[in-house]
C-alpha atoms as a PDB file:
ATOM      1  CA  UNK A   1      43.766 -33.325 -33.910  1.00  0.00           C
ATOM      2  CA  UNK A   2      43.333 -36.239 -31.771  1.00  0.00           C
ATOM      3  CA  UNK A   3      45.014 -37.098 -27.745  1.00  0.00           C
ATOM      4  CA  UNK A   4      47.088 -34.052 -27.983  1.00  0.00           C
ATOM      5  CA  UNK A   5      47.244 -33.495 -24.316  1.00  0.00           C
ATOM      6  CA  UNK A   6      47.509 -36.960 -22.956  1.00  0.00           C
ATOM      7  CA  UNK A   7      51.284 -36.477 -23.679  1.00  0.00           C
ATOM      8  CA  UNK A   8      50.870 -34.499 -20.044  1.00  0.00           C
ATOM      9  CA  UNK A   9      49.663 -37.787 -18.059  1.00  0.00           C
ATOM     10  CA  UNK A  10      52.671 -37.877 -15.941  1.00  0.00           C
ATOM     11  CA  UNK A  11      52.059 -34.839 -14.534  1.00  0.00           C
ATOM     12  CA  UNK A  12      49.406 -36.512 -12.456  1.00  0.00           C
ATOM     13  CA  UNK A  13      52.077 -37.724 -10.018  1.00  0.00           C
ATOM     14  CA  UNK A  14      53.652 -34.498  -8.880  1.00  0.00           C
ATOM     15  CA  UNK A  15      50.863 -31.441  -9.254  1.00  0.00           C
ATOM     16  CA  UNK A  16      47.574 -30.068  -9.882  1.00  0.00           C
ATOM     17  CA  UNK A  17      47.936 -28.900 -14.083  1.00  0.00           C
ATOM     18  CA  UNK A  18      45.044 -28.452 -15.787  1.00  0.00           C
ATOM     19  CA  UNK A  19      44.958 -27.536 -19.449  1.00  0.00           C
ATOM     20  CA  UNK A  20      41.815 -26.288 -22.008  1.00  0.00           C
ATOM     21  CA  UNK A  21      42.200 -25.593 -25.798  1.00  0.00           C
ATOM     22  CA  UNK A  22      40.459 -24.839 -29.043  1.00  0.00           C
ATOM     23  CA  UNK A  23      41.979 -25.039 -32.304  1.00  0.00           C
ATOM     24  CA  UNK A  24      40.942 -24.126 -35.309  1.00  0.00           C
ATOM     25  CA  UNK A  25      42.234 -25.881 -38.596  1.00  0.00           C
ATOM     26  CA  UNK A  26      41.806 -25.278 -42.661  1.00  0.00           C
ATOM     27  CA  UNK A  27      42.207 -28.368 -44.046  1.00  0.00           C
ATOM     28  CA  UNK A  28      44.512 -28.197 -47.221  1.00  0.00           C
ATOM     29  CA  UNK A  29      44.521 -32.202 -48.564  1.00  0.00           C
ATOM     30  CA  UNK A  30      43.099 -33.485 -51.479  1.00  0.00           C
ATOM     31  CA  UNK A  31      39.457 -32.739 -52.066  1.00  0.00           C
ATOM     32  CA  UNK A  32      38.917 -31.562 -48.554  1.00  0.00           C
ATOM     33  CA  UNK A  33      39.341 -27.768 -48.003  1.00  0.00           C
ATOM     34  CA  UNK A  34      37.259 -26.944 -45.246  1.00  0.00           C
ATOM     35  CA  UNK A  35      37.532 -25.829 -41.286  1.00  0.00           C
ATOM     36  CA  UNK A  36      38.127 -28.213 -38.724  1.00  0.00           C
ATOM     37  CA  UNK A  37      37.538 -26.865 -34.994  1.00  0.00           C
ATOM     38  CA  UNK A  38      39.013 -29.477 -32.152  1.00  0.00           C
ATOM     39  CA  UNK A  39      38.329 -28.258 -28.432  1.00  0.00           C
ATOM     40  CA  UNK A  40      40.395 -30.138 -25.555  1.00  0.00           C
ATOM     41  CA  UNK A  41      40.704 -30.670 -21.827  1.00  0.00           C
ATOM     42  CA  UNK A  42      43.438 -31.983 -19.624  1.00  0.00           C
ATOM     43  CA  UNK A  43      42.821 -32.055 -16.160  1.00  0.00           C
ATOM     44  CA  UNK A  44      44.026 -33.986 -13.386  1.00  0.00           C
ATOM     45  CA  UNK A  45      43.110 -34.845 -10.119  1.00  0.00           C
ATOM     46  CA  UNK A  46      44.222 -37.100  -6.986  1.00  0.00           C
ATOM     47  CA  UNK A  47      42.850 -40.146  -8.338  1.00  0.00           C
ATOM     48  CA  UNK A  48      44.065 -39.721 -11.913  1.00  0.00           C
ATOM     49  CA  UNK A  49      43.273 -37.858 -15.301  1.00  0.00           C
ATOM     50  CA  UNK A  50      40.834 -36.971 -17.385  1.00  0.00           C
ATOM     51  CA  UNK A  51      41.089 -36.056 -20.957  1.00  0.00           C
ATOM     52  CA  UNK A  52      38.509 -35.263 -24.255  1.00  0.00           C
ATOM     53  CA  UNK A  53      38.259 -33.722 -27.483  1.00  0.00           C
ATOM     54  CA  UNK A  54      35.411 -32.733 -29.635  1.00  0.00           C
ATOM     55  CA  UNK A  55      36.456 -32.811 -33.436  1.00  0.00           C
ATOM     56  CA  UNK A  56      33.202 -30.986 -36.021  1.00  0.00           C
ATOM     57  CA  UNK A  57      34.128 -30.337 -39.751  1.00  0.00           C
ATOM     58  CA  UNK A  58      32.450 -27.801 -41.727  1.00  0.00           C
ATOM     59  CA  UNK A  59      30.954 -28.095 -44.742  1.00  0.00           C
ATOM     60  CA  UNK A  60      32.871 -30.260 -47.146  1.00  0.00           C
ATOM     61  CA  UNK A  61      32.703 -29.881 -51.256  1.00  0.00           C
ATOM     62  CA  UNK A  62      33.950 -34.089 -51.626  1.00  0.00           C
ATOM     63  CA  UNK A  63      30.783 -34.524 -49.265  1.00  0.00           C
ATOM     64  CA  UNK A  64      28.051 -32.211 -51.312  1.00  0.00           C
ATOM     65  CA  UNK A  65      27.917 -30.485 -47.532  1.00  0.00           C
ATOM     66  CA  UNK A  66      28.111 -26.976 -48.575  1.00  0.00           C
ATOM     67  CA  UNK A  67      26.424 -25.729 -45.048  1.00  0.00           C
ATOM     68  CA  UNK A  68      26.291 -26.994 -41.800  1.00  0.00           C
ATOM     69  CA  UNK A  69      28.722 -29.607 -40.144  1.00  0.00           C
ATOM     70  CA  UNK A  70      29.852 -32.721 -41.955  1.00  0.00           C
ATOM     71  CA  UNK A  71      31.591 -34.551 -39.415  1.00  0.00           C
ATOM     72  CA  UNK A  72      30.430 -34.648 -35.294  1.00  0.00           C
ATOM     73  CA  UNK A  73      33.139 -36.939 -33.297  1.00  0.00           C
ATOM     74  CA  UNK A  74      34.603 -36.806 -29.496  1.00  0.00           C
ATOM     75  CA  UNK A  75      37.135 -38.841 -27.344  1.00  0.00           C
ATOM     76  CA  UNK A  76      36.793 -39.134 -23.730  1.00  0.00           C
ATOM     77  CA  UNK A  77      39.573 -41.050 -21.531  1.00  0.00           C
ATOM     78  CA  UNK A  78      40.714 -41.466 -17.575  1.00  0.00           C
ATOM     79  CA  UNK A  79      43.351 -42.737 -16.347  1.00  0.00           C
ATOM     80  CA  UNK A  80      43.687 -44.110 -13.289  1.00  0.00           C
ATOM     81  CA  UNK A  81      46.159 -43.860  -9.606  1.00  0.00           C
ATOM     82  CA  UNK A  82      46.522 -44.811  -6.130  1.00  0.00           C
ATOM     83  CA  UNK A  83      49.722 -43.368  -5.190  1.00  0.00           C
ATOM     84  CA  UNK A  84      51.871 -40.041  -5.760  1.00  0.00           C
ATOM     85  CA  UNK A  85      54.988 -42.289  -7.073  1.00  0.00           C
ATOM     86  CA  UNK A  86      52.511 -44.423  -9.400  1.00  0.00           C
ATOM     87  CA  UNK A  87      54.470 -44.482 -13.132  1.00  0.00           C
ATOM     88  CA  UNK A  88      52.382 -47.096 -14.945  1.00  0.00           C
ATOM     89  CA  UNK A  89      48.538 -46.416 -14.673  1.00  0.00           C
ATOM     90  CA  UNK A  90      45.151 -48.255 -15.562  1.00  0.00           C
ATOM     91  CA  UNK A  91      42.899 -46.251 -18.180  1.00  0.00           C
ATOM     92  CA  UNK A  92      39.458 -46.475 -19.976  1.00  0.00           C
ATOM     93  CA  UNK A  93      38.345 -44.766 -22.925  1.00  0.00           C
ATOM     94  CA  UNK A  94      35.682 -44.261 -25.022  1.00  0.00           C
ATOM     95  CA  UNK A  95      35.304 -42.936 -29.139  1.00  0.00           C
ATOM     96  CA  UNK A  96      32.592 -42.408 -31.221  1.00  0.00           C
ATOM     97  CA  UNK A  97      30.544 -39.660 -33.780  1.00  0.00           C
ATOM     98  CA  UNK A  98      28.874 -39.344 -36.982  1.00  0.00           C
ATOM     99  CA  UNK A  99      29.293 -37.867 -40.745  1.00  0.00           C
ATOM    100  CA  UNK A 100      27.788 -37.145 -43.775  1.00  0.00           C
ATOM    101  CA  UNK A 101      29.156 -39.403 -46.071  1.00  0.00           C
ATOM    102  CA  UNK A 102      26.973 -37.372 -48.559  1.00  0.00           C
ATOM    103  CA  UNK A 103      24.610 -34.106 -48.349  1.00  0.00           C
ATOM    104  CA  UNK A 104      21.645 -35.585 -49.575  1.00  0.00           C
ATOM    105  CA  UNK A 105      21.839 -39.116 -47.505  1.00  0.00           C
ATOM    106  CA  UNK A 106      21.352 -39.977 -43.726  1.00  0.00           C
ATOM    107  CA  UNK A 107      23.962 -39.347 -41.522  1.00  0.00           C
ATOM    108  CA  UNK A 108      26.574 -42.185 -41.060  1.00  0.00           C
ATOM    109  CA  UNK A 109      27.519 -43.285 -37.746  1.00  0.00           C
ATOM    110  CA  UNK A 110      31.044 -43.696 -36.512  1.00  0.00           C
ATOM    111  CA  UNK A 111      31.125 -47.156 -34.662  1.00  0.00           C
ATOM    112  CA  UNK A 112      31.108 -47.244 -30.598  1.00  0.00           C
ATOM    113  CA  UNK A 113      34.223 -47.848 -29.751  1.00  0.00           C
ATOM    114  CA  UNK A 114      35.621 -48.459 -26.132  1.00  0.00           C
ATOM    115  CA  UNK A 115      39.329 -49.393 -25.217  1.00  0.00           C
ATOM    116  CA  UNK A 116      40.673 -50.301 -21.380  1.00  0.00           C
ATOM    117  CA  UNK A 117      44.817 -50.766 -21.119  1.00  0.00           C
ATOM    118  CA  UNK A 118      47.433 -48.968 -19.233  1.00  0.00           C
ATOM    119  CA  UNK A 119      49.582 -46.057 -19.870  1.00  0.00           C
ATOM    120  CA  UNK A 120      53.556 -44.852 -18.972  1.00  0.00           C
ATOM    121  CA  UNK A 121      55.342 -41.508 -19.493  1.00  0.00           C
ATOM    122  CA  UNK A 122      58.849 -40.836 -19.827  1.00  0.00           C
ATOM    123  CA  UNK A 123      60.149 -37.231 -19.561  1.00  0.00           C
ATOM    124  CA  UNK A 124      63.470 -34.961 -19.491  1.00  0.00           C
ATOM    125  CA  UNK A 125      64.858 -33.665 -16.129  1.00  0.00           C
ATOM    126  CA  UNK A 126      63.262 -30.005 -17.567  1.00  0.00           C
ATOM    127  CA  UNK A 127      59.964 -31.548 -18.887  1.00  0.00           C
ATOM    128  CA  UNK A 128      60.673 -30.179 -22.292  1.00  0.00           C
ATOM    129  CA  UNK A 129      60.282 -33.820 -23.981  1.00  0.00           C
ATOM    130  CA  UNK A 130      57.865 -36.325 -22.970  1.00  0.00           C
ATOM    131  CA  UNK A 131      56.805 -39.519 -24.492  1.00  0.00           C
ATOM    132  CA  UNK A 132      53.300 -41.582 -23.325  1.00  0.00           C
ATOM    133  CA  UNK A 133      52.721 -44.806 -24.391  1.00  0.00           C
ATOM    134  CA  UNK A 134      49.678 -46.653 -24.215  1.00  0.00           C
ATOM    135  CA  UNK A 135      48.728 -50.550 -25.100  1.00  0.00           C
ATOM    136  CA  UNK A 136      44.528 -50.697 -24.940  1.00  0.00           C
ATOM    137  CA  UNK A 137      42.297 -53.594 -25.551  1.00  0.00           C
ATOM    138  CA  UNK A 138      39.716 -52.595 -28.130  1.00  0.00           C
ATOM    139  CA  UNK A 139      36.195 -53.031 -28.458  1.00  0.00           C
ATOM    140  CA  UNK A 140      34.515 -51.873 -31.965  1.00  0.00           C
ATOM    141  CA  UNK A 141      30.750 -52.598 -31.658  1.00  0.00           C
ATOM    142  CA  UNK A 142      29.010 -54.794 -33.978  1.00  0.00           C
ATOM    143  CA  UNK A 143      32.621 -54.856 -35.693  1.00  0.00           C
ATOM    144  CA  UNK A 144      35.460 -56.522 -33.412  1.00  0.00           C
ATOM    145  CA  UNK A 145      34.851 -58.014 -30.398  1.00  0.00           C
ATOM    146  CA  UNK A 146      38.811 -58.880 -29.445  1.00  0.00           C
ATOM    147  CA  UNK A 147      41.098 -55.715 -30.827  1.00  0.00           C
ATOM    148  CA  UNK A 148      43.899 -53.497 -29.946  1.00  0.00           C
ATOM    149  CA  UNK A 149      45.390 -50.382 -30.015  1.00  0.00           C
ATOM    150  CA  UNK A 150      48.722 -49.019 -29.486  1.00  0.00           C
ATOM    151  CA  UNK A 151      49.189 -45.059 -28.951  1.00  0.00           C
ATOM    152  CA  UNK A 152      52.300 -43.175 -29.294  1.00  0.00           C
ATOM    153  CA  UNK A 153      51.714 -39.497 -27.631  1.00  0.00           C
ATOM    154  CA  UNK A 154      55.066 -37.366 -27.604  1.00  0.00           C
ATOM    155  CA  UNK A 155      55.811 -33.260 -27.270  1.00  0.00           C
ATOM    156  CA  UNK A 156      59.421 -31.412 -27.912  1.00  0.00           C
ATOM    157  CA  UNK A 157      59.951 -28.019 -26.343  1.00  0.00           C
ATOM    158  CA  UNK A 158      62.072 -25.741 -28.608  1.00  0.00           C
ATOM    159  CA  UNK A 159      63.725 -22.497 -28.536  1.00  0.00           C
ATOM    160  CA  UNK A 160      62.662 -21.488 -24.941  1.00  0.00           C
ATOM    161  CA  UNK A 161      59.179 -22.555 -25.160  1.00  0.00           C
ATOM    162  CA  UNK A 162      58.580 -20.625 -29.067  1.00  0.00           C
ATOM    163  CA  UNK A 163      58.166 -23.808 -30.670  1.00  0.00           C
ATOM    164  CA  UNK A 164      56.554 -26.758 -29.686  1.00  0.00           C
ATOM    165  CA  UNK A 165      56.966 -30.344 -31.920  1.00  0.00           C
ATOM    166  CA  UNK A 166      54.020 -32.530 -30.752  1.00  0.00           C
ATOM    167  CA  UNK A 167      51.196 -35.159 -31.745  1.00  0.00           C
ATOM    168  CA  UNK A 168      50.402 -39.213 -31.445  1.00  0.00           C
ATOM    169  CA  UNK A 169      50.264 -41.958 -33.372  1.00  0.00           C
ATOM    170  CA  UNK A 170      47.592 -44.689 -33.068  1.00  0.00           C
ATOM    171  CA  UNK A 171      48.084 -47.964 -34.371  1.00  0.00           C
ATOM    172  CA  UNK A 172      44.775 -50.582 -34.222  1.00  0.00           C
ATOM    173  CA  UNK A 173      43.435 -53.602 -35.941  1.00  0.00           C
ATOM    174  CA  UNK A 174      39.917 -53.176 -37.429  1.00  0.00           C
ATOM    175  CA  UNK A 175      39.053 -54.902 -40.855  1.00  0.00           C
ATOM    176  CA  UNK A 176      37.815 -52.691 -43.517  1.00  0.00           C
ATOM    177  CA  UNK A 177      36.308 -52.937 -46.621  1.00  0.00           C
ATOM    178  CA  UNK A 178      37.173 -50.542 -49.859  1.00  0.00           C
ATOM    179  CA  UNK A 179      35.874 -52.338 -52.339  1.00  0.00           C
ATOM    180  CA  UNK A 180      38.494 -53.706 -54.164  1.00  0.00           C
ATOM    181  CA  UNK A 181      40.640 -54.455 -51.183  1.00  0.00           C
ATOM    182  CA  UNK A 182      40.037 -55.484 -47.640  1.00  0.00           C
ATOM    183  CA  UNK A 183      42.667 -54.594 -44.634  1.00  0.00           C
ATOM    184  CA  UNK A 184      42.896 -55.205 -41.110  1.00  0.00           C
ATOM    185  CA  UNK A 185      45.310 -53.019 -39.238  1.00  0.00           C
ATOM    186  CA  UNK A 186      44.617 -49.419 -39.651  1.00  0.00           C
ATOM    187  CA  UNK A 187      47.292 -46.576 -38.751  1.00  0.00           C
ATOM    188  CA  UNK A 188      46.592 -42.610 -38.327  1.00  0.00           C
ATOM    189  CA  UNK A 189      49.303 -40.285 -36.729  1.00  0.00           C
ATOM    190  CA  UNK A 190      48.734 -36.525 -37.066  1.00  0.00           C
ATOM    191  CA  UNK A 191      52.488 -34.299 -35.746  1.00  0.00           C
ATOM    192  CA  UNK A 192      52.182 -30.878 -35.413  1.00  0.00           C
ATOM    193  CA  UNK A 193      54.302 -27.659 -35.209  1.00  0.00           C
ATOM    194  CA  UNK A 194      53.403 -24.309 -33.035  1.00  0.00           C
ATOM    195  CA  UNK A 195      54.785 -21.461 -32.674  1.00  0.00           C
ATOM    196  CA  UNK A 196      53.806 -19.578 -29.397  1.00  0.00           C
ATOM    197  CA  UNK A 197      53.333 -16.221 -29.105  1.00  0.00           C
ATOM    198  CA  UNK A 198      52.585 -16.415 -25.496  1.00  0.00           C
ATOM    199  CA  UNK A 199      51.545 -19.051 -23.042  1.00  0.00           C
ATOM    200  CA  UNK A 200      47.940 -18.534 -24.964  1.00  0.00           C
ATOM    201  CA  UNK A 201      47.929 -17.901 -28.390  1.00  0.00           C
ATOM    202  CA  UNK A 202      49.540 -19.720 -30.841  1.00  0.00           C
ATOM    203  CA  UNK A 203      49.526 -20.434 -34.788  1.00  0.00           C
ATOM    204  CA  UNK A 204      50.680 -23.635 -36.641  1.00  0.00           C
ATOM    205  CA  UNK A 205      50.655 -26.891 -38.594  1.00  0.00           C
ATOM    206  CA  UNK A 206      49.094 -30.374 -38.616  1.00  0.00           C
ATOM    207  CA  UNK A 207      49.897 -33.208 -41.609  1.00  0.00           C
ATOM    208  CA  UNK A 208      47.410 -35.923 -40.601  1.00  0.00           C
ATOM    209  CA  UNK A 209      48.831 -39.339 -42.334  1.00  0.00           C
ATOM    210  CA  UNK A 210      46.492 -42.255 -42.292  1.00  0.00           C
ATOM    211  CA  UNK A 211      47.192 -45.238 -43.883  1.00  0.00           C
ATOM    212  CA  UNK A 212      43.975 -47.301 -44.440  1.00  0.00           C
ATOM    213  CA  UNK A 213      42.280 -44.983 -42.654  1.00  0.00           C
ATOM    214  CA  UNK A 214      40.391 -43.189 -45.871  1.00  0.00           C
ATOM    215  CA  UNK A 215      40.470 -45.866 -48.608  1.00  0.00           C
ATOM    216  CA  UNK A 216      43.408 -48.679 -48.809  1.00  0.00           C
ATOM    217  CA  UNK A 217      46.084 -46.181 -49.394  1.00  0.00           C
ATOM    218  CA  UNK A 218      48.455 -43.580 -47.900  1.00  0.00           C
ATOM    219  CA  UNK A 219      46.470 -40.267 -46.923  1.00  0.00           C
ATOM    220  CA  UNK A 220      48.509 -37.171 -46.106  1.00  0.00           C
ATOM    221  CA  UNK A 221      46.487 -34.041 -45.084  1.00  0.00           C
ATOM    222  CA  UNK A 222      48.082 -31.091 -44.058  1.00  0.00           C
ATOM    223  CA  UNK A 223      46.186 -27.776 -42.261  1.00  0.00           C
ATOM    224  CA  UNK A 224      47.277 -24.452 -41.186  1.00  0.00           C
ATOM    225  CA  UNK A 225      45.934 -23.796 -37.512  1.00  0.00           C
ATOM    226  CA  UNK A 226      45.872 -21.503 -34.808  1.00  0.00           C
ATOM    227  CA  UNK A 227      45.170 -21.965 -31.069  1.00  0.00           C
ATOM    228  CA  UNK A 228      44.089 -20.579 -28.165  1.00  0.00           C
ATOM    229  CA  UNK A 229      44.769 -22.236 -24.319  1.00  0.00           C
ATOM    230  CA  UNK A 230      42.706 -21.061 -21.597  1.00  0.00           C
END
């Protein structure tokens, strides 16, 4: 449930939308089974964009968490413009959280991370399909001083507006450690599928796919969602 709305970046150059959501997720992979709620804003302004999410998990059996939240973590990005007719723009983000790796130990910090690239949108005459993407220079504290990270964000309007086809894909370079193995490039991309009831309310799918991203192997996670935009 990550960047969903920076697909909308180009709007910056021709008017004033603004968007807020909260989803909220059951979890169906492998040893996971609990509720994920994600709450985003879009909102541009003159001088750009500016975009978060807040992901907390609840609970988690895998994690001996059986009360409380087992996973804090937020996104916060801007993007940056000088001109109405501006298609390529400057933009600075930053990452970060926690989890409990397990109940009865400390909480585990997710690394600092901060990333500073540009961004460009493509869309349809109609707006129904739009593609962002985004090259960032990335900085993982204590971890990688020199990385990068390459985001796909893309949305397909279907069936006047019932169905929307939408999500990202992030691809980065961080070395990791599972034991047995040690990588260096890390990929997550998480599509999902809604079906809108109205211009509010709306009920769905996510398959999160991570590959190193949880262990040196292919993760697929799917969830059954619904959502609500304010």
């Amino acid at each position: 449930m990550k960047r969903i709305l920076l697909l909308f970046s180009f709007v910056t150059l021709i008017t004033s939308l603004s968007a807020q959501n909260i989803q909220l997720h059951y979890d169906l992979g492998e040893g996971r089974k609990f509720f994920t709620s994600t709450v985003e804003m879009f909102r541009p302004d003159k001088y750009g964009s500016t975009f978060f999410f807040i992901d907390m998990d609840y609970s988690s059996d895998e994690r001996n968490v059986d009360n409380g939240i087992s996973l804090g973590y937020w996104e916060i990005a801007r993007a940056f413009k000088w001109n109405e007719t501006q298609m390529i723009m400057p933009r600075v983000e930053y990452n970060g959280g926690v989890f409990k790796l397990d109940g009865d130990l400390p909480w585990v910090p997710i690394e600092n991370c901060w990333l500073a690239g540009v961004e460009h949108s493509w869309a349809s005459a109609d707006f129904s399909k739009i593609f962002t993407l985004q090259g960032n220079y990335k900085y993982i504290k204590d971890k990688e001083d020199a990385s990068f990270q390459i985001t796909a964000v893309w949305t397909i309007q279907m069936l006047e507006n019932k169905l929307t086809f939408t999500g990202f894909a992030d691809f980065w370079k961080e070395e990791m450690n599972w034991g047995t193995s040690t990588t260096d490039f890390r990929l997550l991309t998480e599509p999902q599928l809604w079906y809108n009831f109205n211009s509010h309310f709306a009920v769905g799918s996510e398959v999160e796919i991570g590959s190193n991203f949880v262990g040196d192997k292919v993760n697929v996670c799917p969830t059954l969602a619904i959502k609500a935009t304010f």
